[in-house]
ModelCIF file with pLDDT and N, C-alpha, C, O atoms, coordinates in Angstrom:
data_MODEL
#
_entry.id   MODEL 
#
_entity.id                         1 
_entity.type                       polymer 
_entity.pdbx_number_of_molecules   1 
#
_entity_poly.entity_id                      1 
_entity_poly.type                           'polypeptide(L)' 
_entity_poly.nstd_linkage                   no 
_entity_poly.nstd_monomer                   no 
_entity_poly.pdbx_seq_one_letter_code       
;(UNK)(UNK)(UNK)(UNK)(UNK)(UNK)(UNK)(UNK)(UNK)(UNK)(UNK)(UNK)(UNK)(UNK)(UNK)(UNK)
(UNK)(UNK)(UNK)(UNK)(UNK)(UNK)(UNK)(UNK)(UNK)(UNK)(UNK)(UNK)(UNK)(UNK)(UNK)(UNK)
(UNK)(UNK)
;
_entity_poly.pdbx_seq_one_letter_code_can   XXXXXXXXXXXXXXXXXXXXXXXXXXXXXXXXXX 
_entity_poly.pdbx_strand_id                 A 
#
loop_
_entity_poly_seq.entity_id 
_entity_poly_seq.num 
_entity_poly_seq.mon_id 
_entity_poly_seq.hetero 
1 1  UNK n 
1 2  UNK n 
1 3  UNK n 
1 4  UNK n 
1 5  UNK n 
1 6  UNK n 
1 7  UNK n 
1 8  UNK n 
1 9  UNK n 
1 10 UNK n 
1 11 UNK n 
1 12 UNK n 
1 13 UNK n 
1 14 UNK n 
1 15 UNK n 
1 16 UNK n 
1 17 UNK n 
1 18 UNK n 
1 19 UNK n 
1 20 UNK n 
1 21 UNK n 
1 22 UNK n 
1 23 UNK n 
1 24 UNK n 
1 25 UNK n 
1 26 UNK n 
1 27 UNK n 
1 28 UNK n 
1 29 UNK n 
1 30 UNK n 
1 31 UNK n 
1 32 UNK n 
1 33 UNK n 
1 34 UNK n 
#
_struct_asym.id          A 
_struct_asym.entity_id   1 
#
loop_
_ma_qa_metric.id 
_ma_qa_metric.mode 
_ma_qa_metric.name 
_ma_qa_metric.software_group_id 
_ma_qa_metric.type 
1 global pLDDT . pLDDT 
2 local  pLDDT . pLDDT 
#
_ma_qa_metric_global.metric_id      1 
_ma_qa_metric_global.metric_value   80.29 
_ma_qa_metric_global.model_id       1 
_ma_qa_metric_global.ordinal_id     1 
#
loop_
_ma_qa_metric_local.label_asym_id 
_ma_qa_metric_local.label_comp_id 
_ma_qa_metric_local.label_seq_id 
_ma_qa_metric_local.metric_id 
_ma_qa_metric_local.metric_value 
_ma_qa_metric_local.model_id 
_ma_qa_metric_local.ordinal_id 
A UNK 1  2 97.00 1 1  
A UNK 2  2 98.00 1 2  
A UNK 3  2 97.00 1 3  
A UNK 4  2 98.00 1 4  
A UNK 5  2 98.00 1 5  
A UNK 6  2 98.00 1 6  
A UNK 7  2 98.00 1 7  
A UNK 8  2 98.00 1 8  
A UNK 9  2 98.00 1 9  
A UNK 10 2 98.00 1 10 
A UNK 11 2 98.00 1 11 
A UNK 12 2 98.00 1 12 
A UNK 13 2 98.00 1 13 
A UNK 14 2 98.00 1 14 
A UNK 15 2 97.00 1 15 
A UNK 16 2 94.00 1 16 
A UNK 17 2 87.00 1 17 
A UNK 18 2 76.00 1 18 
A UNK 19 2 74.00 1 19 
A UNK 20 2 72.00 1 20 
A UNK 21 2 63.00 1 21 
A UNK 22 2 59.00 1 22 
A UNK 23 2 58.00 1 23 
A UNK 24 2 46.00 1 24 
A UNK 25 2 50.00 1 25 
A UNK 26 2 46.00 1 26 
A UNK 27 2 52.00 1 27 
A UNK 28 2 53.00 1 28 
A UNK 29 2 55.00 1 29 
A UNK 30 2 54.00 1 30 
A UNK 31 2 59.00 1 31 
A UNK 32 2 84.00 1 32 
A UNK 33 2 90.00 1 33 
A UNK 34 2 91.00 1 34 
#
loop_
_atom_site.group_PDB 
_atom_site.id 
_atom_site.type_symbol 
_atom_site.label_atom_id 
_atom_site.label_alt_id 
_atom_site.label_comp_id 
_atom_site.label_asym_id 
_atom_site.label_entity_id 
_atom_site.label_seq_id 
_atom_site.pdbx_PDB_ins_code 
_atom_site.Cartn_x 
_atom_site.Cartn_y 
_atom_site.Cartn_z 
_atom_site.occupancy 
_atom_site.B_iso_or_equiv 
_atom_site.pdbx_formal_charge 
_atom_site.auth_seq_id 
_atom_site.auth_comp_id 
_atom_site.auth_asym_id 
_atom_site.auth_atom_id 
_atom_site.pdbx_PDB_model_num 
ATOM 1   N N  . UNK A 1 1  ? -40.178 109.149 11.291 1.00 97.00 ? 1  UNK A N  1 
ATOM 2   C CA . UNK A 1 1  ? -41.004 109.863 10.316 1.00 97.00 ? 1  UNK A CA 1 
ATOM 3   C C  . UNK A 1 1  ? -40.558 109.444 8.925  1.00 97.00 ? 1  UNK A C  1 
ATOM 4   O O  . UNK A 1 1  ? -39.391 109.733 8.661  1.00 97.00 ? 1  UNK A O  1 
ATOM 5   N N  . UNK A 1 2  ? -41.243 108.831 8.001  1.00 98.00 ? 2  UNK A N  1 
ATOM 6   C CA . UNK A 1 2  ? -40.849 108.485 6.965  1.00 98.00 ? 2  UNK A CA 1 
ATOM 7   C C  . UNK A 1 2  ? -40.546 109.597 5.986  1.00 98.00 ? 2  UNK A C  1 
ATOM 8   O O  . UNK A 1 2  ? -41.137 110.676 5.945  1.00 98.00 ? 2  UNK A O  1 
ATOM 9   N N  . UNK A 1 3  ? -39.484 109.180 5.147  1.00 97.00 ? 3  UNK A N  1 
ATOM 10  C CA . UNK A 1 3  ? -38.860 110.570 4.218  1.00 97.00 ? 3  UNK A CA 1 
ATOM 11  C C  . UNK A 1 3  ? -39.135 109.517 2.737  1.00 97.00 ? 3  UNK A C  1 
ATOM 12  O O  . UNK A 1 3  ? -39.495 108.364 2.496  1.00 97.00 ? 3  UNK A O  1 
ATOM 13  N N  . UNK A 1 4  ? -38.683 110.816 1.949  1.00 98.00 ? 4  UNK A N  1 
ATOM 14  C CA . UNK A 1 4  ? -38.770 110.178 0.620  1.00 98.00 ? 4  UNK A CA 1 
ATOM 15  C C  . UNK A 1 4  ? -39.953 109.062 0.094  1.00 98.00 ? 4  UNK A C  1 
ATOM 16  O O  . UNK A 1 4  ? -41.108 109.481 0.026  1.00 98.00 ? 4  UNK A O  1 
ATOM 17  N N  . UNK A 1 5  ? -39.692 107.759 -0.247 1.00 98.00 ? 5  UNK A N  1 
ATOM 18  C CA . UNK A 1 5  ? -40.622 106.862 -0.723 1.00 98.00 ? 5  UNK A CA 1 
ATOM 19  C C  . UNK A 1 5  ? -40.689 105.648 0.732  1.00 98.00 ? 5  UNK A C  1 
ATOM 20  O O  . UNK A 1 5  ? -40.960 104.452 0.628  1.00 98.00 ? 5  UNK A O  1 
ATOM 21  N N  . UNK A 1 6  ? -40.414 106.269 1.803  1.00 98.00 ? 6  UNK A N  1 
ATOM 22  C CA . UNK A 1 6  ? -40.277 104.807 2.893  1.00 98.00 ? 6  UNK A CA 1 
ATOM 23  C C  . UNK A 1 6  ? -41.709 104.823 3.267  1.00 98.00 ? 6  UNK A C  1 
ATOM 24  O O  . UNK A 1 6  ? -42.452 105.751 2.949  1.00 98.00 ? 6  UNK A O  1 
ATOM 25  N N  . UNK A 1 7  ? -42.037 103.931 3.850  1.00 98.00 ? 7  UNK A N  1 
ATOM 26  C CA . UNK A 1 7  ? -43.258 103.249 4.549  1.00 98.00 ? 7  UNK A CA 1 
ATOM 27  C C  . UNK A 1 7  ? -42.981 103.016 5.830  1.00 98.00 ? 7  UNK A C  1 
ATOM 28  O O  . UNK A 1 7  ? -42.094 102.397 6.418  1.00 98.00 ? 7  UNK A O  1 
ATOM 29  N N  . UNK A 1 8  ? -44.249 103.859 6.260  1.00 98.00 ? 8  UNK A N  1 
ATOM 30  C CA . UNK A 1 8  ? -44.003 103.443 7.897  1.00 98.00 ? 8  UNK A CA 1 
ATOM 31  C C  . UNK A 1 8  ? -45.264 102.970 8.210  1.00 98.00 ? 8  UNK A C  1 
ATOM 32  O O  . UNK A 1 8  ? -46.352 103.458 7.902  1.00 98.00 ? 8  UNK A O  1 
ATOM 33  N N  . UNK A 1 9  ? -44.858 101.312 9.275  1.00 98.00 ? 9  UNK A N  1 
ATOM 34  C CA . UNK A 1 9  ? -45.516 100.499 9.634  1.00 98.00 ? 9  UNK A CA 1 
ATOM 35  C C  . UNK A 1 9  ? -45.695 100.849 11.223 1.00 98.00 ? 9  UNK A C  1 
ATOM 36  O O  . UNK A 1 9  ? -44.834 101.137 12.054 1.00 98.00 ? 9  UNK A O  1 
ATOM 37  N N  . UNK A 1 10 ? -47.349 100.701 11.373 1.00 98.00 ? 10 UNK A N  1 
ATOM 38  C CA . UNK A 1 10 ? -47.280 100.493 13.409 1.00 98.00 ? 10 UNK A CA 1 
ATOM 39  C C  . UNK A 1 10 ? -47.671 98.638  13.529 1.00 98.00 ? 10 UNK A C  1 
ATOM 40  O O  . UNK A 1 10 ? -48.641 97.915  13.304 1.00 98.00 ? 10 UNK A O  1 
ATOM 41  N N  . UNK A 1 11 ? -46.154 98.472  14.056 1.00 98.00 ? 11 UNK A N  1 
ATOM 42  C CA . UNK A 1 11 ? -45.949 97.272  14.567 1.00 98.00 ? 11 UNK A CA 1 
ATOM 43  C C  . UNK A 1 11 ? -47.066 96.055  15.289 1.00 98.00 ? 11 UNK A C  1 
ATOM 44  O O  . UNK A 1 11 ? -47.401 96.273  16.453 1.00 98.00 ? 11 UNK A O  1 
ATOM 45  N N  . UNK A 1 12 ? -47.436 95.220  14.827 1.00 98.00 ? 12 UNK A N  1 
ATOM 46  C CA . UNK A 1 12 ? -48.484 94.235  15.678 1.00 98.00 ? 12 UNK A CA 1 
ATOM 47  C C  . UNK A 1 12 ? -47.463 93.474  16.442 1.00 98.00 ? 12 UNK A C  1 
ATOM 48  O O  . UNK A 1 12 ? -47.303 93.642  17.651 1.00 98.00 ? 12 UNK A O  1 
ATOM 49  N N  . UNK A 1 13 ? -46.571 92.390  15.520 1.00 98.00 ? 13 UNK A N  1 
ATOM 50  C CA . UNK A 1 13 ? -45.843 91.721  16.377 1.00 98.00 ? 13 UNK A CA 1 
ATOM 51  C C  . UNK A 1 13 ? -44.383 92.016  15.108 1.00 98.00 ? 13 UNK A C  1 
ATOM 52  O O  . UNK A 1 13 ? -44.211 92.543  14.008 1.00 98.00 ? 13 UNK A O  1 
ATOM 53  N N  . UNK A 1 14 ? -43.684 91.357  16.047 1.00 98.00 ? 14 UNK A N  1 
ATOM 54  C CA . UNK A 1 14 ? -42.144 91.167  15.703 1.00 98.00 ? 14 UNK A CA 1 
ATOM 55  C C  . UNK A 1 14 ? -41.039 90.000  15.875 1.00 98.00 ? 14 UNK A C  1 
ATOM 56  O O  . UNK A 1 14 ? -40.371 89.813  16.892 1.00 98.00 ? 14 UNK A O  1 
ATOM 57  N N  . UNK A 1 15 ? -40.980 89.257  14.685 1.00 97.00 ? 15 UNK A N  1 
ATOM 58  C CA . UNK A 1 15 ? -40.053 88.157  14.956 1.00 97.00 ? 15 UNK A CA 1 
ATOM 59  C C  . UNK A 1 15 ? -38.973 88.258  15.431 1.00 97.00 ? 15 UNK A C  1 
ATOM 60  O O  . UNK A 1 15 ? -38.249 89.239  15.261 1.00 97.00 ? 15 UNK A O  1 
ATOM 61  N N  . UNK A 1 16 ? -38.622 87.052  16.250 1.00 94.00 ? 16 UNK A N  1 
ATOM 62  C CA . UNK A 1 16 ? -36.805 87.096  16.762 1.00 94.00 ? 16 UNK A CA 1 
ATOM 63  C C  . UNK A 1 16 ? -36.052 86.080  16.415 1.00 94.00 ? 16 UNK A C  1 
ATOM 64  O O  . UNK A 1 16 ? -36.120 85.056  17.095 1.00 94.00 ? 16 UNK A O  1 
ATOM 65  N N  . UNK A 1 17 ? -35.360 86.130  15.526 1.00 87.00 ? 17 UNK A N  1 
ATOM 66  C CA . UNK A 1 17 ? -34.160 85.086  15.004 1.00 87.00 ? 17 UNK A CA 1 
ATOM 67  C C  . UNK A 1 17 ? -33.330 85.461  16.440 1.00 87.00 ? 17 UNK A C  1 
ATOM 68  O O  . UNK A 1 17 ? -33.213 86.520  17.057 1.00 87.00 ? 17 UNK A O  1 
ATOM 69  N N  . UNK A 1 18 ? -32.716 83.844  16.720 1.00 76.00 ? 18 UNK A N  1 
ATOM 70  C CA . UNK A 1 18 ? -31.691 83.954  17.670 1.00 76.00 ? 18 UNK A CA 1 
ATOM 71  C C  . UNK A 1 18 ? -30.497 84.427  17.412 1.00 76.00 ? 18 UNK A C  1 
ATOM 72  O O  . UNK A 1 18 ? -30.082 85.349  18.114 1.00 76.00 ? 18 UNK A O  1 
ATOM 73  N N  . UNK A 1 19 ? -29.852 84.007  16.566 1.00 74.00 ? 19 UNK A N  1 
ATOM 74  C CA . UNK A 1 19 ? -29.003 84.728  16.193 1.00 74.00 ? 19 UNK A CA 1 
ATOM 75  C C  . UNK A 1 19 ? -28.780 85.972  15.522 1.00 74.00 ? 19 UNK A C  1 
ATOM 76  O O  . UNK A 1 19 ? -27.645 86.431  15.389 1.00 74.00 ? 19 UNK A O  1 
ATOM 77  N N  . UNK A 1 20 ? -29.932 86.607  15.042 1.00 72.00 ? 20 UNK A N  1 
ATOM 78  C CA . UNK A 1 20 ? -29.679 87.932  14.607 1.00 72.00 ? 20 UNK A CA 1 
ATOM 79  C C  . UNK A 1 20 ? -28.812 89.375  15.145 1.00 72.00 ? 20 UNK A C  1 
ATOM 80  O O  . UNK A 1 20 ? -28.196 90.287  14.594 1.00 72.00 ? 20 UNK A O  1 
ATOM 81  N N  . UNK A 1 21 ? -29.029 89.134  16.005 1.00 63.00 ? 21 UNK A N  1 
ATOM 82  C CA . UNK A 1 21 ? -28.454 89.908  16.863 1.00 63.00 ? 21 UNK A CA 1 
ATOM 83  C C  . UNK A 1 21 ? -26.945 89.903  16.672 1.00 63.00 ? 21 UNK A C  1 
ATOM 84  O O  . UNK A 1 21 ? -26.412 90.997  16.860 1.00 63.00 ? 21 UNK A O  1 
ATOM 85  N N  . UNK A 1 22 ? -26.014 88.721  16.278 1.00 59.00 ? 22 UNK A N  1 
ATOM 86  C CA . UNK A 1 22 ? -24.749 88.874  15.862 1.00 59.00 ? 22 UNK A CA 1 
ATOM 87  C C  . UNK A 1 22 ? -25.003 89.015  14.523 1.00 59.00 ? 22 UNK A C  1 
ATOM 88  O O  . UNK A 1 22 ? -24.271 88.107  14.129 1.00 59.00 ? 22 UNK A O  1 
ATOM 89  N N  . UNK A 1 23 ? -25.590 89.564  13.316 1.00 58.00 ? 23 UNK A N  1 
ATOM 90  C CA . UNK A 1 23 ? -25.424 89.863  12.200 1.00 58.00 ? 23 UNK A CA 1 
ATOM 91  C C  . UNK A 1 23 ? -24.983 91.252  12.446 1.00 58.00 ? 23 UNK A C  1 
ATOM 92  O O  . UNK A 1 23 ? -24.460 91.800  11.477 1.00 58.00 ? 23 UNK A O  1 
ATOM 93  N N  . UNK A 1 24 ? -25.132 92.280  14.078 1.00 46.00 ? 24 UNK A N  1 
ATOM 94  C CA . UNK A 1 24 ? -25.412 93.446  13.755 1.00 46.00 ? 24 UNK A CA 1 
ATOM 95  C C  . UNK A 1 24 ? -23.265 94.210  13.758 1.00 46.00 ? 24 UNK A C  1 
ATOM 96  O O  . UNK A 1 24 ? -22.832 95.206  14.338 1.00 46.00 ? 24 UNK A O  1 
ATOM 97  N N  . UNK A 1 25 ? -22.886 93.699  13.314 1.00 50.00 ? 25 UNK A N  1 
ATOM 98  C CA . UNK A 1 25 ? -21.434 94.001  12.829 1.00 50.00 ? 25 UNK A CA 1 
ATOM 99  C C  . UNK A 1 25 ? -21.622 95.534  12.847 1.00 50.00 ? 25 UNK A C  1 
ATOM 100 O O  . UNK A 1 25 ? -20.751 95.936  13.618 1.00 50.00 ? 25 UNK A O  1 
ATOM 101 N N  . UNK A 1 26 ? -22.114 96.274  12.522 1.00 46.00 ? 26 UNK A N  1 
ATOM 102 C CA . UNK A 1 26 ? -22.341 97.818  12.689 1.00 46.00 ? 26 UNK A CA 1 
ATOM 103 C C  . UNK A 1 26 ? -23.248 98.015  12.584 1.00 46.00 ? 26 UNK A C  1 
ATOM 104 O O  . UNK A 1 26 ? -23.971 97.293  11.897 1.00 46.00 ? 26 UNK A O  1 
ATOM 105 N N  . UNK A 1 27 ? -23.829 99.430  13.401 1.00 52.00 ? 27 UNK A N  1 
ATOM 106 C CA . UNK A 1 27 ? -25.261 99.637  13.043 1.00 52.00 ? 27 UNK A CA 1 
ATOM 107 C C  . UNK A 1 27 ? -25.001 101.451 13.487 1.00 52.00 ? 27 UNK A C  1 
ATOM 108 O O  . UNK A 1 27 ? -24.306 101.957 14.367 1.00 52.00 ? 27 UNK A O  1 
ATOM 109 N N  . UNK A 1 28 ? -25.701 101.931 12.671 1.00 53.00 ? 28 UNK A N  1 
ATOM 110 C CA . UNK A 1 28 ? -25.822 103.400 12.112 1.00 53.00 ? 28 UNK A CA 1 
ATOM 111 C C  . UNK A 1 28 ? -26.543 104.360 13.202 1.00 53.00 ? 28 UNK A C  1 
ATOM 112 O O  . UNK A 1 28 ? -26.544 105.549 12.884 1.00 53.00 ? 28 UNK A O  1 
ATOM 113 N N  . UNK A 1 29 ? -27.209 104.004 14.544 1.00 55.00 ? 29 UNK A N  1 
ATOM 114 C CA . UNK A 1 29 ? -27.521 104.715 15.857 1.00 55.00 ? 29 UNK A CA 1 
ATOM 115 C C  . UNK A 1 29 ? -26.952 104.351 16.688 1.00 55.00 ? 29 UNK A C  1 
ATOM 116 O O  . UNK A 1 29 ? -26.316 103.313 16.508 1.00 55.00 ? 29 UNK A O  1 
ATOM 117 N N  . UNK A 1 30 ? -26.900 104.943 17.857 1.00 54.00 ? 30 UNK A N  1 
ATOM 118 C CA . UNK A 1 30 ? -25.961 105.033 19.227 1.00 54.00 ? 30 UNK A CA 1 
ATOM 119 C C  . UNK A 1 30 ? -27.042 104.027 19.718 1.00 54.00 ? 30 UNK A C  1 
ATOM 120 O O  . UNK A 1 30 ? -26.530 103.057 20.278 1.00 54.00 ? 30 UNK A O  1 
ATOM 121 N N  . UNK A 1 31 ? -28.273 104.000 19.664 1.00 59.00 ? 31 UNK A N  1 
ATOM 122 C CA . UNK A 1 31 ? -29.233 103.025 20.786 1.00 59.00 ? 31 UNK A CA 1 
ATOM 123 C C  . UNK A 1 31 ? -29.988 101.980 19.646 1.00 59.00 ? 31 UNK A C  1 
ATOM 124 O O  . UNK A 1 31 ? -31.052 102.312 19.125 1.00 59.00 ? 31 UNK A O  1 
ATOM 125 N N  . UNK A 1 32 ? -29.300 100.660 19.318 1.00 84.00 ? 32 UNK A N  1 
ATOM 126 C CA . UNK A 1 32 ? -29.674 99.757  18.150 1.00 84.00 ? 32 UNK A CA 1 
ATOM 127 C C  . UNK A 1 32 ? -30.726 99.187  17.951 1.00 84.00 ? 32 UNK A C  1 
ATOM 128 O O  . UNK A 1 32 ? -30.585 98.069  18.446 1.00 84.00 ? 32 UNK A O  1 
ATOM 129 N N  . UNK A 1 33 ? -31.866 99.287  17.454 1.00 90.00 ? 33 UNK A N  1 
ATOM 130 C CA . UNK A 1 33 ? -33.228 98.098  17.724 1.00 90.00 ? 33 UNK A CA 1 
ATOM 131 C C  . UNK A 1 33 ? -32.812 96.854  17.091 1.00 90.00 ? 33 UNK A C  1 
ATOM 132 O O  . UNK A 1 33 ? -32.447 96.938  15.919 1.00 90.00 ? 33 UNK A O  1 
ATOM 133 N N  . UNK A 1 34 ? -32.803 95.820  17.605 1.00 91.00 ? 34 UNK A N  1 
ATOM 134 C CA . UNK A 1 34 ? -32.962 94.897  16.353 1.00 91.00 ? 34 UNK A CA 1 
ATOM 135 C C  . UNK A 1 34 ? -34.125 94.374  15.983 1.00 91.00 ? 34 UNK A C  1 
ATOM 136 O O  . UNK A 1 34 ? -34.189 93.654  14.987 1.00 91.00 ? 34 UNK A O  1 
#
């Protein structure tokens, strides 16, 4: 649910960098989307 000034998008598609997934050094939920 967007708060404050955020924007919420309904998703068409979604890119995947291969390596992104090791950028995620921490991430702020117990269940991570990347």
């Amino acid at each position: 649910i967007p708060q404050k000034a955020e924007i919420l998008i309904r998703v068409h598609s979604a890119g995947v960098t291969g390596d992104e997934i090791l950028w995620l050094q921490s991430y702020p939920t117990l269940s991570p989307i990347p």
